[in-house]
N, C-alpha and C. Protein backbone atom coordinates (compact mmCIF):
# COMPACT_ATOMS: atom_id res chain seq x y z
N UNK A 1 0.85 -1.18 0.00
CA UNK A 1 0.00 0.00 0.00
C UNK A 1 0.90 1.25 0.00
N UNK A 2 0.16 2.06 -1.01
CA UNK A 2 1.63 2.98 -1.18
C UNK A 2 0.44 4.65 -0.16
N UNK A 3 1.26 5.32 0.01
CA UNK A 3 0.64 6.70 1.29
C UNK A 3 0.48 7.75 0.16
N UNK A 4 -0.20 8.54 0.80
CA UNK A 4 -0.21 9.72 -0.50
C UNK A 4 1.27 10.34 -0.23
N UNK A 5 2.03 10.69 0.35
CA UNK A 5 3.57 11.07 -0.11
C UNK A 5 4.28 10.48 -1.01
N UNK A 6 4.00 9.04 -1.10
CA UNK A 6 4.80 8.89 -1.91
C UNK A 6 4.25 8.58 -3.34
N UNK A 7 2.83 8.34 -3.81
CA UNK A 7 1.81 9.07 -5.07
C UNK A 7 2.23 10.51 -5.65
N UNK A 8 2.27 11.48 -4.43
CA UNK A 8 2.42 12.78 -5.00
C UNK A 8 4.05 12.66 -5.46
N UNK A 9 5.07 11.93 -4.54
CA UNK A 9 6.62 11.75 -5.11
C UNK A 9 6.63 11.06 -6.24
N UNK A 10 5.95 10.09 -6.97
CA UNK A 10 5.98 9.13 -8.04
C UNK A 10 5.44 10.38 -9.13
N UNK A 11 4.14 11.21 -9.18
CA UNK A 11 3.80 11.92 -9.68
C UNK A 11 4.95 12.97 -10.32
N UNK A 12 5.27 13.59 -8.98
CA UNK A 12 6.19 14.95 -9.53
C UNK A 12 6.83 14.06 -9.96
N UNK A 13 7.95 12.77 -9.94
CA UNK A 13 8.72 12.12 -10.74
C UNK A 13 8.43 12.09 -12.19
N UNK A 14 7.15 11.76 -12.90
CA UNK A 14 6.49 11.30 -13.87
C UNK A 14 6.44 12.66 -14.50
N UNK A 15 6.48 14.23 -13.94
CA UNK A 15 6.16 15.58 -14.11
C UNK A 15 7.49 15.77 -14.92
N UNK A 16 8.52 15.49 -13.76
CA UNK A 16 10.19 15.50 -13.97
C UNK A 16 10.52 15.01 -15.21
N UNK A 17 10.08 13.54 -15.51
CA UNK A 17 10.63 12.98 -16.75
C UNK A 17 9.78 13.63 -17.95
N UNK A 18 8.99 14.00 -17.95
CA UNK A 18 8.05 14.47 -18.90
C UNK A 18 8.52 15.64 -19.42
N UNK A 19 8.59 16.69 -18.29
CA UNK A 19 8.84 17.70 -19.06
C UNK A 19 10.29 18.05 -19.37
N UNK A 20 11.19 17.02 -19.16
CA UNK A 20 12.43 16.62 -19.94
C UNK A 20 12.83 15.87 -21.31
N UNK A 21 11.92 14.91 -20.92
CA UNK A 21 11.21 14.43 -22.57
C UNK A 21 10.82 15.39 -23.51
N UNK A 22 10.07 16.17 -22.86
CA UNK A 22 9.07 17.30 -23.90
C UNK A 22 10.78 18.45 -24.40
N UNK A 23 11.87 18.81 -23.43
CA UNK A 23 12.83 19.86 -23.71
C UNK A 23 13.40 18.73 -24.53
N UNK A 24 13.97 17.33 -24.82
CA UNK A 24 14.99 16.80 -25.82
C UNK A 24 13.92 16.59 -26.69
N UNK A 25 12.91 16.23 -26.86
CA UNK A 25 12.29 15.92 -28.37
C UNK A 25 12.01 17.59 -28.88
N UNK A 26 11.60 18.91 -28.02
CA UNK A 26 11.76 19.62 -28.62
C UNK A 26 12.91 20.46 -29.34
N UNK A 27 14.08 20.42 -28.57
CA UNK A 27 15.67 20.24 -29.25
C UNK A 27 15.67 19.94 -30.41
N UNK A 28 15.02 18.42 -30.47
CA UNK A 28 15.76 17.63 -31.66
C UNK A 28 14.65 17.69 -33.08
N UNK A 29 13.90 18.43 -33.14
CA UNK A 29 12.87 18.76 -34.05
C UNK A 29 13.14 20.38 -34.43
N UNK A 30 13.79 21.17 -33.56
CA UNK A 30 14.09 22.69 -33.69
C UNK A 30 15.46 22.34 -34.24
N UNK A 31 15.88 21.37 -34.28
CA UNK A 31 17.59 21.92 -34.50
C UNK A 31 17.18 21.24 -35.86
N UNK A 32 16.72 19.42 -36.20
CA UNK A 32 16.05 19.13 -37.26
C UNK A 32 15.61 20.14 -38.60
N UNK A 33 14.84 20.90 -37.84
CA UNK A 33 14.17 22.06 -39.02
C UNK A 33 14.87 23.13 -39.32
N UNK A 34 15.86 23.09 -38.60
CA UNK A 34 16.63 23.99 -38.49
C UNK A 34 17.98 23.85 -39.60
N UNK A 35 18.30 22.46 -39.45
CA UNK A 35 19.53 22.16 -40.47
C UNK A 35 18.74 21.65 -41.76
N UNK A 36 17.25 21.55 -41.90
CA UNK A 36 16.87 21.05 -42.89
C UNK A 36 16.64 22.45 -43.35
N UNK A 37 15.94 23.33 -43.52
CA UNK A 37 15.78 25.27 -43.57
C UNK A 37 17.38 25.00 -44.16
N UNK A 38 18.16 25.17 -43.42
CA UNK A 38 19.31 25.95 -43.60
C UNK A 38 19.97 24.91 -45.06
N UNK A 39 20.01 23.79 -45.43
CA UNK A 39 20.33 23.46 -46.45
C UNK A 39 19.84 22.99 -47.83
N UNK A 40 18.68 23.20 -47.31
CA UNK A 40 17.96 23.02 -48.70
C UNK A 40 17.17 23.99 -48.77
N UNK A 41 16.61 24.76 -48.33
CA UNK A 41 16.19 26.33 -48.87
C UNK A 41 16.47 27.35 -48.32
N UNK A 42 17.92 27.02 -47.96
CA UNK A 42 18.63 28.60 -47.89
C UNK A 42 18.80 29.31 -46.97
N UNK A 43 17.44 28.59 -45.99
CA UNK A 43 16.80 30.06 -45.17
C UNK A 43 17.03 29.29 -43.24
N UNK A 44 16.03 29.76 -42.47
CA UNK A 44 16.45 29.50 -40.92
C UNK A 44 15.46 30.42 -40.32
N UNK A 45 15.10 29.67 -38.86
CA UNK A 45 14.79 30.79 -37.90
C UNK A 45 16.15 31.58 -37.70
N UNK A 46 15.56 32.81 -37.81
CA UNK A 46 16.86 33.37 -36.64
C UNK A 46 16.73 33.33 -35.43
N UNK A 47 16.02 32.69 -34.10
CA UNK A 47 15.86 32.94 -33.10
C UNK A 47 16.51 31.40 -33.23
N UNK A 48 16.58 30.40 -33.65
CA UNK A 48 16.26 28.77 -33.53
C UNK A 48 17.97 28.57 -32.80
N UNK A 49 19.04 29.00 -33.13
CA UNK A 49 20.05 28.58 -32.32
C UNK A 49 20.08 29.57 -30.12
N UNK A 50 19.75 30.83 -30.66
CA UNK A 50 19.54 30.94 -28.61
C UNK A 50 18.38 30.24 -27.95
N UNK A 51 17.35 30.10 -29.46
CA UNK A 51 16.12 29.04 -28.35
C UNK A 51 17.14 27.64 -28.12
N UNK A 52 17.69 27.17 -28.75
CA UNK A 52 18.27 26.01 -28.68
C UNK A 52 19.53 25.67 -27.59
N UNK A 53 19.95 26.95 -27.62
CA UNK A 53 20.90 27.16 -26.50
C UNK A 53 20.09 27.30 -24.83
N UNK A 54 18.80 27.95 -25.01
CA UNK A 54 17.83 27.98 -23.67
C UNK A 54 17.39 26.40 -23.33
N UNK A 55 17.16 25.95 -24.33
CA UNK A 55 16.65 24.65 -24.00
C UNK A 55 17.58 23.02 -23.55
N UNK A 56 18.98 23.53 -24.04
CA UNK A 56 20.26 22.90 -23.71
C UNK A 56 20.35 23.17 -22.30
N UNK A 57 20.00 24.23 -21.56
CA UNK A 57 20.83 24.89 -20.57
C UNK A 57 19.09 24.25 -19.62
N UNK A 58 18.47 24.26 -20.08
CA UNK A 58 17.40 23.78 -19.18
C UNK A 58 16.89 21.89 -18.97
N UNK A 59 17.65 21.53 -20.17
CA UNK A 59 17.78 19.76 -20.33
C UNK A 59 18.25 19.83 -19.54
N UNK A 60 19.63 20.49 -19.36
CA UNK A 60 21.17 20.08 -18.85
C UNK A 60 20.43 19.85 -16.71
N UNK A 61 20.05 20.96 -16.39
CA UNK A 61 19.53 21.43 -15.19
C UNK A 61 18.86 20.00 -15.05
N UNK A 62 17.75 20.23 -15.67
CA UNK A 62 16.44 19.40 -15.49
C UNK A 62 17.16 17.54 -15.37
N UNK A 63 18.19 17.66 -16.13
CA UNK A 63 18.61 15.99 -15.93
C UNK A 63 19.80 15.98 -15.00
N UNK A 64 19.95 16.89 -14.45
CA UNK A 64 20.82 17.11 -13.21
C UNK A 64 19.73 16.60 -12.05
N UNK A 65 18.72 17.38 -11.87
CA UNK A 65 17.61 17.06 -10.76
C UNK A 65 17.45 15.30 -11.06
N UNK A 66 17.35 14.99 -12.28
CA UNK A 66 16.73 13.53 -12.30
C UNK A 66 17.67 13.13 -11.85
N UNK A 67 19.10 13.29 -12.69
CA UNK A 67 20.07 12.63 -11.84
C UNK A 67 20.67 11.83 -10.32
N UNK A 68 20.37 13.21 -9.72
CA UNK A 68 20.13 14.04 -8.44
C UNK A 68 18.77 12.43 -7.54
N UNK A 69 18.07 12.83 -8.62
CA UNK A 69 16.79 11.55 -8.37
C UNK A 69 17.33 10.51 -7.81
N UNK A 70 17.71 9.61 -9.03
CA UNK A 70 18.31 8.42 -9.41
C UNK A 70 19.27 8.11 -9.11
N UNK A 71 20.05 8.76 -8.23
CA UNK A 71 21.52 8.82 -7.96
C UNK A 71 22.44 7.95 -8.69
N UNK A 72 22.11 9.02 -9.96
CA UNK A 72 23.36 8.30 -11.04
C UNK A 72 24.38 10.04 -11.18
N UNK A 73 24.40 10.18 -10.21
CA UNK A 73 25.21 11.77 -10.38
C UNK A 73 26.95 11.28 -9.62
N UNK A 74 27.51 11.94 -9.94
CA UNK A 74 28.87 11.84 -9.87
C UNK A 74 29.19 10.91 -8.43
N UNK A 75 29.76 10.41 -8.40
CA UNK A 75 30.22 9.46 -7.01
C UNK A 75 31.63 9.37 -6.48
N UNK A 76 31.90 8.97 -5.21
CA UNK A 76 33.79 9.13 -4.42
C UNK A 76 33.54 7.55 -4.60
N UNK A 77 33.39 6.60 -5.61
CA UNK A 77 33.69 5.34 -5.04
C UNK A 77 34.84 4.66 -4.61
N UNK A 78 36.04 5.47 -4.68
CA UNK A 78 37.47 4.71 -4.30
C UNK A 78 37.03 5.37 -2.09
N UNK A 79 36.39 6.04 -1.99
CA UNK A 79 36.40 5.75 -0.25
C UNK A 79 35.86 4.61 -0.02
N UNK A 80 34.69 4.02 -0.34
CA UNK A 80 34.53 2.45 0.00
C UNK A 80 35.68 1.02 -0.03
N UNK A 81 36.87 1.82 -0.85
CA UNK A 81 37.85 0.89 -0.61
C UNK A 81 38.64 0.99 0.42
N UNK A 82 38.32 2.09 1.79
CA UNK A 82 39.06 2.58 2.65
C UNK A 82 38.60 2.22 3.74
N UNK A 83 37.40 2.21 3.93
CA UNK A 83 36.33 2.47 5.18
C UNK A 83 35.26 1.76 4.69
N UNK A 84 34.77 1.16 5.98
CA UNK A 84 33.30 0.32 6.00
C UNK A 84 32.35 1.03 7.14
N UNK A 85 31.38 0.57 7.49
CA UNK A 85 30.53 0.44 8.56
C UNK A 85 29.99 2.37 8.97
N UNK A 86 30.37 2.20 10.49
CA UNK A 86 30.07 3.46 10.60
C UNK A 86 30.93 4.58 10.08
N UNK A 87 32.10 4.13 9.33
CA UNK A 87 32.60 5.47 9.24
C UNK A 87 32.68 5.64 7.52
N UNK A 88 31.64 4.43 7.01
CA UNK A 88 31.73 5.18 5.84
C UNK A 88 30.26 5.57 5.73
N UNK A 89 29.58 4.98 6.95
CA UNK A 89 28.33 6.11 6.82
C UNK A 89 28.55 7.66 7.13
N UNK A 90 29.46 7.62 8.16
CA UNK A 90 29.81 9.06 8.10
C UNK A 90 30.58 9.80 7.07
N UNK A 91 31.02 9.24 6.51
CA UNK A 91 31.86 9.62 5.40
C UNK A 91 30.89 9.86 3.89
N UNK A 92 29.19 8.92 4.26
CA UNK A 92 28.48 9.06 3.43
C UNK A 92 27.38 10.37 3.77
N UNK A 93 27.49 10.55 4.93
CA UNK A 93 26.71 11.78 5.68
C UNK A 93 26.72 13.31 5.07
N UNK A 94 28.42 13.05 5.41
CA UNK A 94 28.90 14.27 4.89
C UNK A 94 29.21 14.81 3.81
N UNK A 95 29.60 14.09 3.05
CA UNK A 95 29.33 14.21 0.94
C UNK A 95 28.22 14.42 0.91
N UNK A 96 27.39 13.61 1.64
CA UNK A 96 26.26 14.02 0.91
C UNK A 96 25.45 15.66 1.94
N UNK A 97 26.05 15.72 2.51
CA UNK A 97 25.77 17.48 3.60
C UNK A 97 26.21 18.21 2.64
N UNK A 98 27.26 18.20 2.55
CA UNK A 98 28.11 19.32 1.43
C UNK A 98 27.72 19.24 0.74
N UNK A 99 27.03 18.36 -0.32
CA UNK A 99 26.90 18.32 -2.10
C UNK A 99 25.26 19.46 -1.59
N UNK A 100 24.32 19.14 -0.57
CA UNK A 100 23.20 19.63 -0.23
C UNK A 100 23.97 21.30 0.67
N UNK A 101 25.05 21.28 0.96
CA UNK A 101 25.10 22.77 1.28
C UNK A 101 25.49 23.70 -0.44
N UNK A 102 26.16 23.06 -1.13
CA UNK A 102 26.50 23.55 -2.24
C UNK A 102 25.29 23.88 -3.02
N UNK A 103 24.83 22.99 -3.03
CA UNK A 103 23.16 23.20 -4.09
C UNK A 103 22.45 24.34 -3.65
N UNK A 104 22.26 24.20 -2.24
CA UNK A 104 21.59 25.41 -1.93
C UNK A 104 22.38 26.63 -1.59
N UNK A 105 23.81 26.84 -1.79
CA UNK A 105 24.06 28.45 -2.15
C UNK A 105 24.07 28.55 -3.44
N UNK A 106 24.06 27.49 -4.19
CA UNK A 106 23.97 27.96 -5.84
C UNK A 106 22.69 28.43 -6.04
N UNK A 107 21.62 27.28 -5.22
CA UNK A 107 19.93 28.13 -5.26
C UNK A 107 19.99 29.50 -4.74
N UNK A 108 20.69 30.14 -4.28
CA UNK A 108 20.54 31.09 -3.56
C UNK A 108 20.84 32.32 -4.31
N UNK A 109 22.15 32.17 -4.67
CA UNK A 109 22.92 33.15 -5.63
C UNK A 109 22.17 32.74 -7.15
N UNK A 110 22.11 31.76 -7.33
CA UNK A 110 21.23 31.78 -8.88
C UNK A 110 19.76 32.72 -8.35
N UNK A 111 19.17 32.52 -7.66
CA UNK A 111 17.85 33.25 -7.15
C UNK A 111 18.30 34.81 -6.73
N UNK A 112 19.04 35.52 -6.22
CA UNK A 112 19.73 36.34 -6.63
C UNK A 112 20.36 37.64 -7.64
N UNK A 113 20.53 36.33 -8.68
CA UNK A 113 21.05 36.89 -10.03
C UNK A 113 19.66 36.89 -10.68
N UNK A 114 18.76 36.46 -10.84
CA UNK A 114 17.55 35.90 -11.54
C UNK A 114 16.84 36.94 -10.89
N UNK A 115 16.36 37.39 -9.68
CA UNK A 115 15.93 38.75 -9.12
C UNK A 115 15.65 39.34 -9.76
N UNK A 116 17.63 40.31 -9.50
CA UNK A 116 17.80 41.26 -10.73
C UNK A 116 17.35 41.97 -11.87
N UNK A 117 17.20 40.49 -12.82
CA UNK A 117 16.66 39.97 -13.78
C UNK A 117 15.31 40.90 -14.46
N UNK A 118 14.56 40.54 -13.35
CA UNK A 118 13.17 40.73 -13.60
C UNK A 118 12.60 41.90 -13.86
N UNK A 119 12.00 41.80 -14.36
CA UNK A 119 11.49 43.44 -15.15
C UNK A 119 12.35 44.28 -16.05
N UNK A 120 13.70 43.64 -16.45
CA UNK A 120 14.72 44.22 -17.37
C UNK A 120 14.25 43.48 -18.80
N UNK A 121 14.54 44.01 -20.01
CA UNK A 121 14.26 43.46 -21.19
C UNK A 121 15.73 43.35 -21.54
N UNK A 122 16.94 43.36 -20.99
CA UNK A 122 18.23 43.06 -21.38
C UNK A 122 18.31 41.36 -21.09
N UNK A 123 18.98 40.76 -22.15
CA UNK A 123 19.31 39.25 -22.38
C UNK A 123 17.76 38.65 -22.95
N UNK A 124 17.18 39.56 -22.94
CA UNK A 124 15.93 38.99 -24.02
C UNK A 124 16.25 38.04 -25.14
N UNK A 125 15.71 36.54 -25.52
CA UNK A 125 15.87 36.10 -26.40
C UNK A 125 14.56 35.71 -27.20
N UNK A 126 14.38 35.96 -28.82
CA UNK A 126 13.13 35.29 -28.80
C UNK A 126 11.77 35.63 -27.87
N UNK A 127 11.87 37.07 -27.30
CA UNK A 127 10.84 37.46 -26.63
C UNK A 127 10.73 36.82 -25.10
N UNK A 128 11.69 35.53 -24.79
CA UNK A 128 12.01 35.24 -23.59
C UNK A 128 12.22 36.52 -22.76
N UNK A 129 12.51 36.67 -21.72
CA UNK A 129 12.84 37.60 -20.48
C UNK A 129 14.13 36.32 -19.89
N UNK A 130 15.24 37.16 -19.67
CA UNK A 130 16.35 36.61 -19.04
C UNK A 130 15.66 36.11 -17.79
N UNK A 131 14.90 36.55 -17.00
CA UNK A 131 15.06 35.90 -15.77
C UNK A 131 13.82 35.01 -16.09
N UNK A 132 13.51 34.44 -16.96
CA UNK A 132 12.31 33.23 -17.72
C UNK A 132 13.63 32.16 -17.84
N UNK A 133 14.97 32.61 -18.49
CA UNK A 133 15.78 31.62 -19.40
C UNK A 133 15.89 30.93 -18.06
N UNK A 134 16.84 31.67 -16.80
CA UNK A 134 17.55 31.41 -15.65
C UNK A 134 16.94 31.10 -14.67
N UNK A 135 15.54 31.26 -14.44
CA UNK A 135 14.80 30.27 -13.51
C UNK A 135 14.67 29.09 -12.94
N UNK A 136 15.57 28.20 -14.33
CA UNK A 136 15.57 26.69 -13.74
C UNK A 136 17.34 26.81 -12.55
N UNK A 137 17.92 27.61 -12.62
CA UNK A 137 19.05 27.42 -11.99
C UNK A 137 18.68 27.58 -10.14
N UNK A 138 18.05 28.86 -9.56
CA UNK A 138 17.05 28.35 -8.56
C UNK A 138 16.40 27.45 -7.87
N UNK A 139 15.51 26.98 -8.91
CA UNK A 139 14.68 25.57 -9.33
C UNK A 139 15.62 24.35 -8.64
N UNK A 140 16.18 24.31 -9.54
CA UNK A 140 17.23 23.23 -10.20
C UNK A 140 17.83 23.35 -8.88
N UNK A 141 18.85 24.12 -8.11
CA UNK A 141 19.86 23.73 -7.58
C UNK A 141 18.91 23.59 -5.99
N UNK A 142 17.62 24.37 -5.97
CA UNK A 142 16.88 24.26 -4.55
C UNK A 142 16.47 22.66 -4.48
N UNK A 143 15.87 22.11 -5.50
CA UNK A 143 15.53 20.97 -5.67
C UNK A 143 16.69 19.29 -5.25
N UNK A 144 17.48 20.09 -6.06
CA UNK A 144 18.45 19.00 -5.46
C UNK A 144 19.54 19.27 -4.43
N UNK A 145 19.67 20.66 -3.55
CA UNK A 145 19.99 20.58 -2.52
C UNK A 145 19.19 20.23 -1.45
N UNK A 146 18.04 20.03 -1.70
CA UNK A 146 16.36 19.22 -0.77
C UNK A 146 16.75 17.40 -0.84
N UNK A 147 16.98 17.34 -2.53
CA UNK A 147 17.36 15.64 -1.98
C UNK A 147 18.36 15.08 -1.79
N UNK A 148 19.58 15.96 -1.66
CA UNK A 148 20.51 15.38 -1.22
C UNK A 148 20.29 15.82 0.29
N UNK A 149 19.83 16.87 0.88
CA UNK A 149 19.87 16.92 2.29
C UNK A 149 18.45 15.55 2.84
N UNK A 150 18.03 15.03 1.92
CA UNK A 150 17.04 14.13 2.42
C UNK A 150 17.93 12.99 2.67
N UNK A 151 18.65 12.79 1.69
CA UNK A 151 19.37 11.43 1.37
C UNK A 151 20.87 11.66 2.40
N UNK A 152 20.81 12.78 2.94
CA UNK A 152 22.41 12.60 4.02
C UNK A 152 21.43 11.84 5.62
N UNK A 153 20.34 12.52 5.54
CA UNK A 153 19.63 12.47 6.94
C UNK A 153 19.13 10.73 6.86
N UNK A 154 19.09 9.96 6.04
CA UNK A 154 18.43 8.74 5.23
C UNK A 154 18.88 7.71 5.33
N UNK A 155 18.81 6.64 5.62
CA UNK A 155 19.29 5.55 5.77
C UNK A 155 19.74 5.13 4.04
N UNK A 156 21.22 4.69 3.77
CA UNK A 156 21.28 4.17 2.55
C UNK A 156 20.15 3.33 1.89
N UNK A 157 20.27 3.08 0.95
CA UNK A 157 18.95 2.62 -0.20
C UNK A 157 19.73 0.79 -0.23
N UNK A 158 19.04 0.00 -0.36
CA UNK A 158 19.70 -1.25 -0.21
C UNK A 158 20.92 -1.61 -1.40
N UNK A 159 20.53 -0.99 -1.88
CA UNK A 159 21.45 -0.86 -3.05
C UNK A 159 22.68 -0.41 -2.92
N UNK A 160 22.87 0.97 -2.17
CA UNK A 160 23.60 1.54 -1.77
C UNK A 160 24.58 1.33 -0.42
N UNK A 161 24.16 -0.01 0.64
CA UNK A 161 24.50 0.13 1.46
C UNK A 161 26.41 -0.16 1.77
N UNK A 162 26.39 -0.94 0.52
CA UNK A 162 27.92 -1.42 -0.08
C UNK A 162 28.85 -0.59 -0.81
N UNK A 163 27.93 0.70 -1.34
CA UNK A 163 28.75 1.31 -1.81
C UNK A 163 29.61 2.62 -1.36
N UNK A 164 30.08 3.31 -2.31
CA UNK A 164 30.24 4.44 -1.74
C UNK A 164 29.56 5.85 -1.43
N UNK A 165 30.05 7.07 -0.69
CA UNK A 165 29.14 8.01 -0.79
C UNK A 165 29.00 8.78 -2.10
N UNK A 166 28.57 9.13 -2.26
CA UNK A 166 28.08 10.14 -3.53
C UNK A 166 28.58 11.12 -3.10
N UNK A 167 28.79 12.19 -4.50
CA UNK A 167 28.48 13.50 -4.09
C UNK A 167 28.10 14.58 -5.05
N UNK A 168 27.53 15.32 -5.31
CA UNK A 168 26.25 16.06 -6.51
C UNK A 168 26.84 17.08 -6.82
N UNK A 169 26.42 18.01 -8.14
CA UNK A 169 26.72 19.07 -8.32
C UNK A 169 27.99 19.11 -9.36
């Protein structure tokens, strides 16, 4: 029997992959029309390479968080060849504290810079608003400094209990 926390967590998951799906198939149909335009009739959006560059920079984020998810994000696995038991849980504590203190001053200072942002028509792309492009960096780094501070406080995943600590970002 699954609780509604973890329905609404499977959900936003299903939200996550989706609207990452939706940024690479839209990539790959803008850049598509884009090199097809450009060599056989000549012509092109002109907006189609900074939209393409917005939408790179928001995959990139967005499969960082999944990453972040899935904990397929960067890892220390040579400390598991050093330390076992409690001290490579502590050793898993704290990678994973730090990777969750880092995320959230990047949320902080990206939220910050993105401020700024708002209500300026400078870095306009394509009628975007700069602080529209840079929103996922906020997003993005609040989000996964939340699950890595979930996952330091957390008992390893069974999967994980052999391995080493992670660490994000």
């Amino acid at each position: 029997m699954t609780t509604a926390y973890q329905r609404h967590l499977a959900r936003l998951h299903r939200i996550e992959d989706w609207v990452l799906t939706v940024l690479v198939v839209s990539m790959v149909l803008l850049a598509g029309t884009q090199i097809l335009l450009r060599n056989v009739f000549n012509s092109g959006f002109v907006w189609a390479e900074p939209v393409l560059a917005i939408l790179f920079f928001w995959g990139a984020m967005l499969g960082a968080i999944v990453a972040t998810r899935e904990d397929q994000h960067i890892g220390l696995d040579f400390i598991a060849h050093f330390v076992t038991g409690a001290k490579l849980r502590i050793a898993r504590f704290l990678v994973l504290a730090f990777a969750a203190a880092l995320c959230a001053l990047m949320a902080w200072y990206s939220y910050l810079m993105v401020s700024e942002n708002v209500g300026s028509s400078a870095g306009e792309v394509a009628g975007i608003p700069a602080w529209v492009q840079q929103l996922i960096m906020p997003l993005g780094f609040g989000v996964m400094a939340l699950r890595f501070l979930i996952r330091a406080v957390s008992p390893p995943r069974p999967s994980q209990a052999e391995t080493a600590p992670e660490t994000g970002a």
